[in-house]
N, C-alpha and C. Protein backbone atom coordinates (compact mmCIF):
# COMPACT_ATOMS: atom_id res chain seq x y z
N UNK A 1 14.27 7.61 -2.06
CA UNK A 1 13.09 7.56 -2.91
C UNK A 1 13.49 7.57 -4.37
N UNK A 2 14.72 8.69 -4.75
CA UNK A 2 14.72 8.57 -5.82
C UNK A 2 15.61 7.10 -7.06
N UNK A 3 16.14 6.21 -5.32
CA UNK A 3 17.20 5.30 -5.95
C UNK A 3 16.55 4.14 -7.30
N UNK A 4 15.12 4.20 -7.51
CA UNK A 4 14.38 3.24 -8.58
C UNK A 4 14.30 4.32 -9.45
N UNK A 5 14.14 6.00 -9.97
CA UNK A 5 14.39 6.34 -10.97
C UNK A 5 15.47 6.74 -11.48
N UNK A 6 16.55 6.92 -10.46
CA UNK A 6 18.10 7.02 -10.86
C UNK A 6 18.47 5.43 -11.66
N UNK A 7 18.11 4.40 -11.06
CA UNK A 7 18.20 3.27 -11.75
C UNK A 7 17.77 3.16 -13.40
N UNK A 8 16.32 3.26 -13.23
CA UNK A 8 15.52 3.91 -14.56
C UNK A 8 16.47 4.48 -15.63
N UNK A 9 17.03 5.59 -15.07
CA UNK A 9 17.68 6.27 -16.24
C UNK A 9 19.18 5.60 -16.59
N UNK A 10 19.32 5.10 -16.07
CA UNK A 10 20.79 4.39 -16.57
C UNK A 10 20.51 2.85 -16.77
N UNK A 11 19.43 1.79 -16.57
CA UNK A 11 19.55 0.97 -16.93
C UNK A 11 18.17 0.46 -17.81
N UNK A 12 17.27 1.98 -17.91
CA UNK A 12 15.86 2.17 -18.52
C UNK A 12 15.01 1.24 -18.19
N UNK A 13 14.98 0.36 -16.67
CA UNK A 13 13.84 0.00 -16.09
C UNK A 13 14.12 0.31 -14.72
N UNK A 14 12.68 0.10 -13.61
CA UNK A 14 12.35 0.72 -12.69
C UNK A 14 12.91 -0.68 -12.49
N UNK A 15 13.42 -0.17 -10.90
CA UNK A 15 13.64 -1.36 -9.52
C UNK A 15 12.50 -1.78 -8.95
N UNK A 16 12.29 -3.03 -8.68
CA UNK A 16 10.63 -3.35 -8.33
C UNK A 16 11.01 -3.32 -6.67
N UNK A 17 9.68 -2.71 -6.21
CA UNK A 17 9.73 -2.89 -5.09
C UNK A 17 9.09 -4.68 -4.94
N UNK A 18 9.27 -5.34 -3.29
CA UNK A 18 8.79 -6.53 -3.28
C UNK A 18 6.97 -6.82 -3.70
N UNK A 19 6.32 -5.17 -3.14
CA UNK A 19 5.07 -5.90 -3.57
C UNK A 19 4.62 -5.63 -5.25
N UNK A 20 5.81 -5.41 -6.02
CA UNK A 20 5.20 -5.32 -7.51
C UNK A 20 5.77 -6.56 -8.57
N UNK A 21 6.34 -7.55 -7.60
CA UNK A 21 6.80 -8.78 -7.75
C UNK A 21 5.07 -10.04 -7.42
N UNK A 22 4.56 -10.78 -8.89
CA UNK A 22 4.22 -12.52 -8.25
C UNK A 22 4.21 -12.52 -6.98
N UNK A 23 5.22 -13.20 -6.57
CA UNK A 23 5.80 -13.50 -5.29
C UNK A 23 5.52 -12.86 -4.11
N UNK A 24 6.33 -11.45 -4.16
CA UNK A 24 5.43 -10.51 -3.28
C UNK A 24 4.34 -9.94 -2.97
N UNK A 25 3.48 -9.65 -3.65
CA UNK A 25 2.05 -9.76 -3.36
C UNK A 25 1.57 -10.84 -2.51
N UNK A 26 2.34 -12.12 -2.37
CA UNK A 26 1.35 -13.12 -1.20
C UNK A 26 2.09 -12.59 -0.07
N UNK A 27 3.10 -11.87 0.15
CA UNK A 27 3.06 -11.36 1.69
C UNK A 27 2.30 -10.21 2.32
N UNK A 28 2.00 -9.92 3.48
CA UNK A 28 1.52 -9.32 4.01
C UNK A 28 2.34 -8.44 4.43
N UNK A 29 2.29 -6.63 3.56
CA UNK A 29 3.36 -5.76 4.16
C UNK A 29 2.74 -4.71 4.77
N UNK A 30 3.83 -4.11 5.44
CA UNK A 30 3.42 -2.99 6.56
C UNK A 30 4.41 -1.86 6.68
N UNK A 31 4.07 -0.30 6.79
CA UNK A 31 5.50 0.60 6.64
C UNK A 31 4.87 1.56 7.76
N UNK A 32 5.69 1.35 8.52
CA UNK A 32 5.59 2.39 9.51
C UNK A 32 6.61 3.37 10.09
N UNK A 33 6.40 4.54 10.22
CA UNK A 33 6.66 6.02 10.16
C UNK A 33 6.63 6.61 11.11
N UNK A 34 7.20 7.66 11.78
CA UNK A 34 7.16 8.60 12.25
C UNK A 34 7.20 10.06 11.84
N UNK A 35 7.76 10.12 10.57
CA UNK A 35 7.35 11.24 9.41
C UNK A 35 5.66 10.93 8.73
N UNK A 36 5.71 11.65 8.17
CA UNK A 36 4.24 11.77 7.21
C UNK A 36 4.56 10.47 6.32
N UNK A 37 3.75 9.58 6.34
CA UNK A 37 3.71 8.54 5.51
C UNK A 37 3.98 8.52 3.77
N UNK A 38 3.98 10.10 3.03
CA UNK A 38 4.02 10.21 1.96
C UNK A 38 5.96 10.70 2.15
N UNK A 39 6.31 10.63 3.07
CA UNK A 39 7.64 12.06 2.89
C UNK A 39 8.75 10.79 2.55
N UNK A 40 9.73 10.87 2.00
CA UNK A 40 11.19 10.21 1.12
C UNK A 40 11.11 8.75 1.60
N UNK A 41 11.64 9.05 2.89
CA UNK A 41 12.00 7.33 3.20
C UNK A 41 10.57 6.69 3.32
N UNK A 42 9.52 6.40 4.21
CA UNK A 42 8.78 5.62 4.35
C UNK A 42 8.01 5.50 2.44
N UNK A 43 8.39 6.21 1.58
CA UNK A 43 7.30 6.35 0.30
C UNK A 43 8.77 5.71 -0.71
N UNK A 44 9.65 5.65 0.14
CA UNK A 44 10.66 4.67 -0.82
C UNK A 44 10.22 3.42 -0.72
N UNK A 45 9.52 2.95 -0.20
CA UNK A 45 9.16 1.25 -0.16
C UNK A 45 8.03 1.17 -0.78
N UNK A 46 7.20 2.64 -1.28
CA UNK A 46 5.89 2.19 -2.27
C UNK A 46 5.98 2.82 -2.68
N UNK A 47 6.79 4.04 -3.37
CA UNK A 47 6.18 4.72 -4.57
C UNK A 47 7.23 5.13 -5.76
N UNK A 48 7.35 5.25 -7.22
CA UNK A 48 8.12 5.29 -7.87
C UNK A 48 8.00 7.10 -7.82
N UNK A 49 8.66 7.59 -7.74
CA UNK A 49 8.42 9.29 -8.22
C UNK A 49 10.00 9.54 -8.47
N UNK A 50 10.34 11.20 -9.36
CA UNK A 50 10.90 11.49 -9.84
C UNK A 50 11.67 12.51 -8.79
N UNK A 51 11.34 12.97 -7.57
CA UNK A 51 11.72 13.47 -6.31
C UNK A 51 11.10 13.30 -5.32
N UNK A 52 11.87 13.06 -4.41
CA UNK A 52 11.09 13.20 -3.00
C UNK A 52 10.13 14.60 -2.60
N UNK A 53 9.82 15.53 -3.23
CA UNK A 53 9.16 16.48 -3.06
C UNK A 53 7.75 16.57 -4.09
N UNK A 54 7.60 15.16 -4.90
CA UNK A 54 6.49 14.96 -5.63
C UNK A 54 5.21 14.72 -4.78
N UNK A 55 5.03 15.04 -3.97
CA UNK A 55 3.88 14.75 -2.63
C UNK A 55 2.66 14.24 -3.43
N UNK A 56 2.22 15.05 -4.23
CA UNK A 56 0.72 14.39 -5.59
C UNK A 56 1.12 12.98 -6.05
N UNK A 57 2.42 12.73 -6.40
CA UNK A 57 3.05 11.76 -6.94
C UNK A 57 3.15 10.75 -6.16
N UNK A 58 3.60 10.25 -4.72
CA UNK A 58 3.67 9.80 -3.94
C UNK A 58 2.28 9.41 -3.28
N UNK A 59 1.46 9.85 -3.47
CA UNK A 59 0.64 9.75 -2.38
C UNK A 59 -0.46 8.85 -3.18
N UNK A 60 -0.21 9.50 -4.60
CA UNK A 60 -1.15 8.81 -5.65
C UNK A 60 -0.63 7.39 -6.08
N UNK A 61 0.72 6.73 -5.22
CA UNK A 61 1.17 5.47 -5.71
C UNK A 61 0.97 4.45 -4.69
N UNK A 62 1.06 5.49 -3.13
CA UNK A 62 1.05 4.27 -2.11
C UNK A 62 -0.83 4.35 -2.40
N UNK A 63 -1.91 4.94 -2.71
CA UNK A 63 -3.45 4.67 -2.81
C UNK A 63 -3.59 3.78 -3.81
N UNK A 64 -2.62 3.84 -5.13
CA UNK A 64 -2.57 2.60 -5.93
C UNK A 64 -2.50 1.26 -5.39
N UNK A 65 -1.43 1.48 -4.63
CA UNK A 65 -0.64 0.12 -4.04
C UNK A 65 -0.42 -0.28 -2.80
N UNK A 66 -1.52 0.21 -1.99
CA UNK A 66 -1.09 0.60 -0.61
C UNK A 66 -1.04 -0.95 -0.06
N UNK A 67 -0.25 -0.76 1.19
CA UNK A 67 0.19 -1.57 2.02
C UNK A 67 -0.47 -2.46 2.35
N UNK A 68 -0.71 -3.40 3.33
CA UNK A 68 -1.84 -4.08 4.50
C UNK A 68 -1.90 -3.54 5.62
N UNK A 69 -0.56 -2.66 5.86
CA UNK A 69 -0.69 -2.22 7.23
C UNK A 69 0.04 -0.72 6.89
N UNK A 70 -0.49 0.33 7.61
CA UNK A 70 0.56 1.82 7.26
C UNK A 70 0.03 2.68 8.80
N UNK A 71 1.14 3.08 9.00
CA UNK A 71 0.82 3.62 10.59
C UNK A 71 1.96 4.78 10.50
N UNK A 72 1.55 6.48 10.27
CA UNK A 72 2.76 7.20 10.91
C UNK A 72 1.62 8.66 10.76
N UNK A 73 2.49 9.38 10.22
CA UNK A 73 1.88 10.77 10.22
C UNK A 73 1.49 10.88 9.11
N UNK A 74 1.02 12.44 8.52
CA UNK A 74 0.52 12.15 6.79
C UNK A 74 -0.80 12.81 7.09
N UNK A 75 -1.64 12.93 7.58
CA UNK A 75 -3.54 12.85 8.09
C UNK A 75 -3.98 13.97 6.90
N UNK A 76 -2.96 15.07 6.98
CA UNK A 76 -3.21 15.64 5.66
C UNK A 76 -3.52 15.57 4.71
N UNK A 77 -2.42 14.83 3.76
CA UNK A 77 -2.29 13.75 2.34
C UNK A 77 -3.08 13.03 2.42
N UNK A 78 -3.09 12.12 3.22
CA UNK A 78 -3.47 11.27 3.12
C UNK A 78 -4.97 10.93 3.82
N UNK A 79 -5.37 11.38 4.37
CA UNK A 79 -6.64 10.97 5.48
C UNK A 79 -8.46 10.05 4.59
N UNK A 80 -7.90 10.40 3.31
CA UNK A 80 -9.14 9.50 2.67
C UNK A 80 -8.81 7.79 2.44
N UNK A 81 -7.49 7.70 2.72
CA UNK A 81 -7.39 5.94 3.30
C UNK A 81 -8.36 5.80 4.53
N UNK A 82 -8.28 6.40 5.40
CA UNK A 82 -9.04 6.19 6.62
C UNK A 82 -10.57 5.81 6.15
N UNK A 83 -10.77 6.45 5.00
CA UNK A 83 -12.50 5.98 4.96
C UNK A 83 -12.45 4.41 4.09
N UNK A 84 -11.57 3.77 3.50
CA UNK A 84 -11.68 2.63 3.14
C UNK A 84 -10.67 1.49 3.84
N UNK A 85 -10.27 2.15 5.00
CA UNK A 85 -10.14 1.11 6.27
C UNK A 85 -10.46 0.33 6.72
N UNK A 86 -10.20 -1.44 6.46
CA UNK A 86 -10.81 -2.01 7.78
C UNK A 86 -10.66 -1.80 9.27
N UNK A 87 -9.25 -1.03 9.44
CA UNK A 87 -9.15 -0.90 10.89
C UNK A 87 -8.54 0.63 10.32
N UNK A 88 -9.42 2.10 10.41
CA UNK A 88 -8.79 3.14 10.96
C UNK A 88 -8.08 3.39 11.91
N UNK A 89 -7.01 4.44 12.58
CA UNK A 89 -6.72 4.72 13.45
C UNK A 89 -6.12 5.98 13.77
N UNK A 90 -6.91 6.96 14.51
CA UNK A 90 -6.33 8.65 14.40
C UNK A 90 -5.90 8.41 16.05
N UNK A 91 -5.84 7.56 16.65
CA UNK A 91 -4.82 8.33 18.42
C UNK A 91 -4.44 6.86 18.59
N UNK A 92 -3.51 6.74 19.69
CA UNK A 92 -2.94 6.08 20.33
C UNK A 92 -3.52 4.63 21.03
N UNK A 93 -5.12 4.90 21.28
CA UNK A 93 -6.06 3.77 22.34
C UNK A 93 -6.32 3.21 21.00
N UNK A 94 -6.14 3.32 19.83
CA UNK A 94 -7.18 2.57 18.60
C UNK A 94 -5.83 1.59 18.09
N UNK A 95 -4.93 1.37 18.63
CA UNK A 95 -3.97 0.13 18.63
C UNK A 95 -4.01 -0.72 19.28
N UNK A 96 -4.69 -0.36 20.55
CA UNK A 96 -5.25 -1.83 21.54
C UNK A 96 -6.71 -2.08 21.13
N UNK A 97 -6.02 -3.72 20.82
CA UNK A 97 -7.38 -4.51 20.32
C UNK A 97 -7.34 -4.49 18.50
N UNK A 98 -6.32 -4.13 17.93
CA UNK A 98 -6.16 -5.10 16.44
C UNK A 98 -6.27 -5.79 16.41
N UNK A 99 -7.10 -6.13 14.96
CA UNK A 99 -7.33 -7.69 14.92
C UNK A 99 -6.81 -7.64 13.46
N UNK A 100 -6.89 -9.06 13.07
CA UNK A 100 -6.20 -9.13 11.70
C UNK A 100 -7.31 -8.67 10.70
N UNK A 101 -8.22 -8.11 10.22
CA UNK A 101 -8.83 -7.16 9.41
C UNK A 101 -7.60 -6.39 8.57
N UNK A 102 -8.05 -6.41 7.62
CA UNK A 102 -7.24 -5.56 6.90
C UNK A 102 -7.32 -4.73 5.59
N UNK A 103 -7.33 -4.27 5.30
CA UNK A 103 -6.09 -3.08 5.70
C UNK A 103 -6.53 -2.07 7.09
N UNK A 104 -4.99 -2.10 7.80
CA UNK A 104 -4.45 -1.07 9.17
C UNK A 104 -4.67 0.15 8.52
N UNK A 105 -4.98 1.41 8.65
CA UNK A 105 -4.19 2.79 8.67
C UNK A 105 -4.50 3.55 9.60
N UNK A 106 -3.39 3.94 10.20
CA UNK A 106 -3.38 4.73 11.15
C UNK A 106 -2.38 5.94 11.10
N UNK A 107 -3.16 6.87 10.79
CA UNK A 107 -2.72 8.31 10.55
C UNK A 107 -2.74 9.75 11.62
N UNK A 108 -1.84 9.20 12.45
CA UNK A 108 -1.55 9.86 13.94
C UNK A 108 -1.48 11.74 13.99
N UNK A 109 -1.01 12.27 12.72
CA UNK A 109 -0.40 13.91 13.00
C UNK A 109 -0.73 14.04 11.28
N UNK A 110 -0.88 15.46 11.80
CA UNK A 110 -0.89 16.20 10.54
C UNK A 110 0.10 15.91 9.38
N UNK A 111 1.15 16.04 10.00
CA UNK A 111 2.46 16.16 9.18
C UNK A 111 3.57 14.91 9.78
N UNK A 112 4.52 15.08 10.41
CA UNK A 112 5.47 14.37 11.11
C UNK A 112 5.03 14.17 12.57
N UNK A 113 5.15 12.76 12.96
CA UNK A 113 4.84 13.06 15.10
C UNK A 113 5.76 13.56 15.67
N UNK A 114 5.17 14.21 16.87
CA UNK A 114 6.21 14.44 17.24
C UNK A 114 7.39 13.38 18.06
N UNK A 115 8.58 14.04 18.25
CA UNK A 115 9.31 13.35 19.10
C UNK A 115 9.42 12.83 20.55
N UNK A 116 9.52 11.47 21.24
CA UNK A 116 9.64 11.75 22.63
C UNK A 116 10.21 12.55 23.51
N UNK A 117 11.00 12.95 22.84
CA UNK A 117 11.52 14.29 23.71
C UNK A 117 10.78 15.51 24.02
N UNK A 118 10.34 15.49 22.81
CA UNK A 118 9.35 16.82 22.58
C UNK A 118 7.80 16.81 23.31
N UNK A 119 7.43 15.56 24.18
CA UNK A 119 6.19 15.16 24.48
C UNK A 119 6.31 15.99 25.74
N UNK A 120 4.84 16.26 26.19
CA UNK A 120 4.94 16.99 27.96
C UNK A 120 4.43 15.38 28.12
N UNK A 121 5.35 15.23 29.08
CA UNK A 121 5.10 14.14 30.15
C UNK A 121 4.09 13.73 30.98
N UNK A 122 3.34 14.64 31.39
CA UNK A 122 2.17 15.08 32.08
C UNK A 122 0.89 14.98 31.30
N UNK A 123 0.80 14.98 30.36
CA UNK A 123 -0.22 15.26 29.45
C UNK A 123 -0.55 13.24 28.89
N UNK A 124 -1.96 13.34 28.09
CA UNK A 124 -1.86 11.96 27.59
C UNK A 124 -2.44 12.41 26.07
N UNK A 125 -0.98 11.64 25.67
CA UNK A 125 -0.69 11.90 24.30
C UNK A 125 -1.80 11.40 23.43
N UNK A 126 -2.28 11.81 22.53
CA UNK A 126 -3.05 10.95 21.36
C UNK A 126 -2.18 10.17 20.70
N UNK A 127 -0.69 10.23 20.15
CA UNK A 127 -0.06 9.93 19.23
C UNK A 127 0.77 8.76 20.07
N UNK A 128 0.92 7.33 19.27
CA UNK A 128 1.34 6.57 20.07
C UNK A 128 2.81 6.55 19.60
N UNK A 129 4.20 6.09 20.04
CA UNK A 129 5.72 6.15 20.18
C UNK A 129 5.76 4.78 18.92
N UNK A 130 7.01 5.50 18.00
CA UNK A 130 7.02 4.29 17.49
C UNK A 130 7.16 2.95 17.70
N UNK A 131 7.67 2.64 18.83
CA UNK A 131 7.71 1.29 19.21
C UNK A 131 6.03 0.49 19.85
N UNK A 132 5.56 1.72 19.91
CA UNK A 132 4.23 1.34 19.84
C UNK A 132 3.58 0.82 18.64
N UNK A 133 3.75 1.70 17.62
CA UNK A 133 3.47 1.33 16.18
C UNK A 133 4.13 0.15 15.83
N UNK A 134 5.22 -0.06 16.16
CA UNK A 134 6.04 -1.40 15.92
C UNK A 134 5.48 -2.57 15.89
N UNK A 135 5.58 -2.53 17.68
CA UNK A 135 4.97 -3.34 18.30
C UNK A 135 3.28 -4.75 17.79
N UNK A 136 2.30 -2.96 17.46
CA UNK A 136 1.02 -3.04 17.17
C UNK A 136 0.80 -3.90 15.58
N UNK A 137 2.00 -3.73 14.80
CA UNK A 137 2.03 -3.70 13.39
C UNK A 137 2.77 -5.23 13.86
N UNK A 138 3.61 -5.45 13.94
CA UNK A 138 4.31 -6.93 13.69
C UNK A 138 3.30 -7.81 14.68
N UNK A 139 2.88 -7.44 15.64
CA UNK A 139 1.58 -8.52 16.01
C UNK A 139 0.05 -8.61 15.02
N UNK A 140 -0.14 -7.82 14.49
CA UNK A 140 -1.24 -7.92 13.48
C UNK A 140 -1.06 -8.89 12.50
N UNK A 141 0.25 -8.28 11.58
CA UNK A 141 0.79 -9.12 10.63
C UNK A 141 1.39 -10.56 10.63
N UNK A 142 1.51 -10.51 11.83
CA UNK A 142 1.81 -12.02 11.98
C UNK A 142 0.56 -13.02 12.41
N UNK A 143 -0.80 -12.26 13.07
CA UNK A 143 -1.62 -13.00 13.16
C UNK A 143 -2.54 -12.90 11.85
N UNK A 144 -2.26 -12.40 10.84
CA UNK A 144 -3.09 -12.48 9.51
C UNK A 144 -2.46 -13.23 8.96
N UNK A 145 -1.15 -13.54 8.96
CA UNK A 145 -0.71 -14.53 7.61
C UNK A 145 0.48 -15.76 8.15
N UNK A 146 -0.08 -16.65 7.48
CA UNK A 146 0.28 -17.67 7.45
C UNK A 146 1.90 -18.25 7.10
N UNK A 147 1.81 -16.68 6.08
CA UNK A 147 3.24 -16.64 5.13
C UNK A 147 3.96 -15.79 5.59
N UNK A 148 5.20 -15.39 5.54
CA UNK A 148 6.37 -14.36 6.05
C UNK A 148 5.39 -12.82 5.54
N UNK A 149 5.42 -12.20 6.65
CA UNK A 149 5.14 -10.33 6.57
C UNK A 149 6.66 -9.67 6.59
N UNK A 150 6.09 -8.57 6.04
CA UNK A 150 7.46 -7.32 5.62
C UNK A 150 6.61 -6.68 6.65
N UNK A 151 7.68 -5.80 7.20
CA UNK A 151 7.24 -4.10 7.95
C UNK A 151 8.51 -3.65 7.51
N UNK A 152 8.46 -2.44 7.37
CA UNK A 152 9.53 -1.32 6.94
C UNK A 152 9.15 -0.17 7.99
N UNK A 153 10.42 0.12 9.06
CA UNK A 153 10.20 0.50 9.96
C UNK A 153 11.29 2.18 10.03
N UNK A 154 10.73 3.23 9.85
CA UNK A 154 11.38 4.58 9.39
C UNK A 154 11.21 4.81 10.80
N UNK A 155 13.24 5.03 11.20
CA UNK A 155 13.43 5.67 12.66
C UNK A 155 13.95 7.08 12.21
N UNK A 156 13.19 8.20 12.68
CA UNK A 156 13.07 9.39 12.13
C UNK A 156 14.69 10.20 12.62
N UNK A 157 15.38 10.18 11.85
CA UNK A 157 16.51 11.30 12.56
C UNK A 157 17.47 10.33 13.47
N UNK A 158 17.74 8.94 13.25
CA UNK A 158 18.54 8.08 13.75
C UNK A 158 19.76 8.75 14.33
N UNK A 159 20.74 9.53 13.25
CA UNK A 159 21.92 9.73 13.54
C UNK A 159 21.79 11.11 14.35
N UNK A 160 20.60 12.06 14.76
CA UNK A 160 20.99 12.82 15.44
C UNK A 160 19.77 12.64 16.42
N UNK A 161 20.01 11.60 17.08
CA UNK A 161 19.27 11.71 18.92
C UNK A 161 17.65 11.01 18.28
N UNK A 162 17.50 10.76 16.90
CA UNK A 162 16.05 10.22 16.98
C UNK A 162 15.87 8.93 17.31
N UNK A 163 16.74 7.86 17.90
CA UNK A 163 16.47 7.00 18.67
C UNK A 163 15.57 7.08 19.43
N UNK A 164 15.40 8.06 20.48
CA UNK A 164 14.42 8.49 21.34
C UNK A 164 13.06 8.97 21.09
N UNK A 165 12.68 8.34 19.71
CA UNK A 165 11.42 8.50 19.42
C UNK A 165 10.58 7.02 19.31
C-alpha cells in the first residue's frame, strides 16, 4: 500500500494506479479479497494513503474511486457501498445470477472471511470461497465489456497454507 507514497517522497509524484490513467478508466476493473476490502493489499490497487493502518483514509479513496466490481470482507467500513449498488451482495446465493449491471459489491464478513479450513463442513456457509468470488467476478466483467477487464485477485496468507482458501 505504501509503495505509491514511498515513491512520492523520493521522486515527489504519486504512482498512478491503472484506473487514474485516460486509458484506464475505459476498462472495466474488479478487486477481490478475502481480507476486508479496505486492509493493505486489496486497497493497494485503489487507494493512495500514508500507511496501511489509515482505514478512514483508505476507505474514503476506494468510495472516491471505487471499482466496477469489489467482492471480499470489509461490511464494517464499508457497508454504505451496498446502498448505491447495482448488484449488492451480503452471502454466497447472491453470486448466482450476475448480470452485467454495475457496479458489483459484495461484502461477505465483518472483517476478513474466514478460511476453508476454518469452515464446519456440515454447515451452509453464507460466505462464498474465493474461487467463487473469482470465478463470479471474471464472468461478469467479461460479459460487460467489450474492452480488456482488470481483476486484482488477494490470496490471503499464500505463503503459509492460504492457498486453501
Amino acid at each position: 500500500l505504501n509503495i505509491s507514497m514511498v515513491f512520492h517522497k523520493h521522486y515527489e509524484t504519486l504512482l498512478e494506479f491503472m484506473t487514474d490513467t485516460e486509458e484506464g478508466r475505459d476498462y472495466l476493473t474488479g478487486v477481490i479479497a478475502k481480507t476486508s476490502i479496505a486492509s493493505a493489499t486489496p486497497a493497494g490497487f485503489m487507494a493512495h494513503a500514508n500507511s496501511r493502518g489509515d482505514d478512514d483514509v483508505i476507505a474514503d479513496c476506494i468510495r472516491a474511486d471505487q471499482p466496477d466490481l469489489l467482492m471480499g470482507g470489509g461490511y464494517t467500513l464499508m457497508s454504505d457501498l451496498l446502498e448505491t449498488a447495482a448488484q449488492p451482495a451480503t452471502e454466497r446465493s447472491h453470486l448466482v445470477g450476475l448480470t452485467t449491471d454495475l457496479p458489483v459489491v459484495g461484502l461477505f464478513a465483518e472483517g476478513s472471511m474466514k478460511k476453508v479450513v476454518h469452515r464446519d463442513a456440515d454447515s451452509e456457509e453464507l460466505e462464498p470461497t474465493l474461487t467463487e468470488m473469482s470465478v463470479a467476478a471474471v464472468e461478469v466483467l467479461i460479459a460487460a465489456s467489450e474492452e480488456m477487464s482488470v481483476a486484482a485477485v488477494e490470496v490471503l496468507m499464500a505463503a503459509s497454507a492460504g492457498m486453501y482458501n
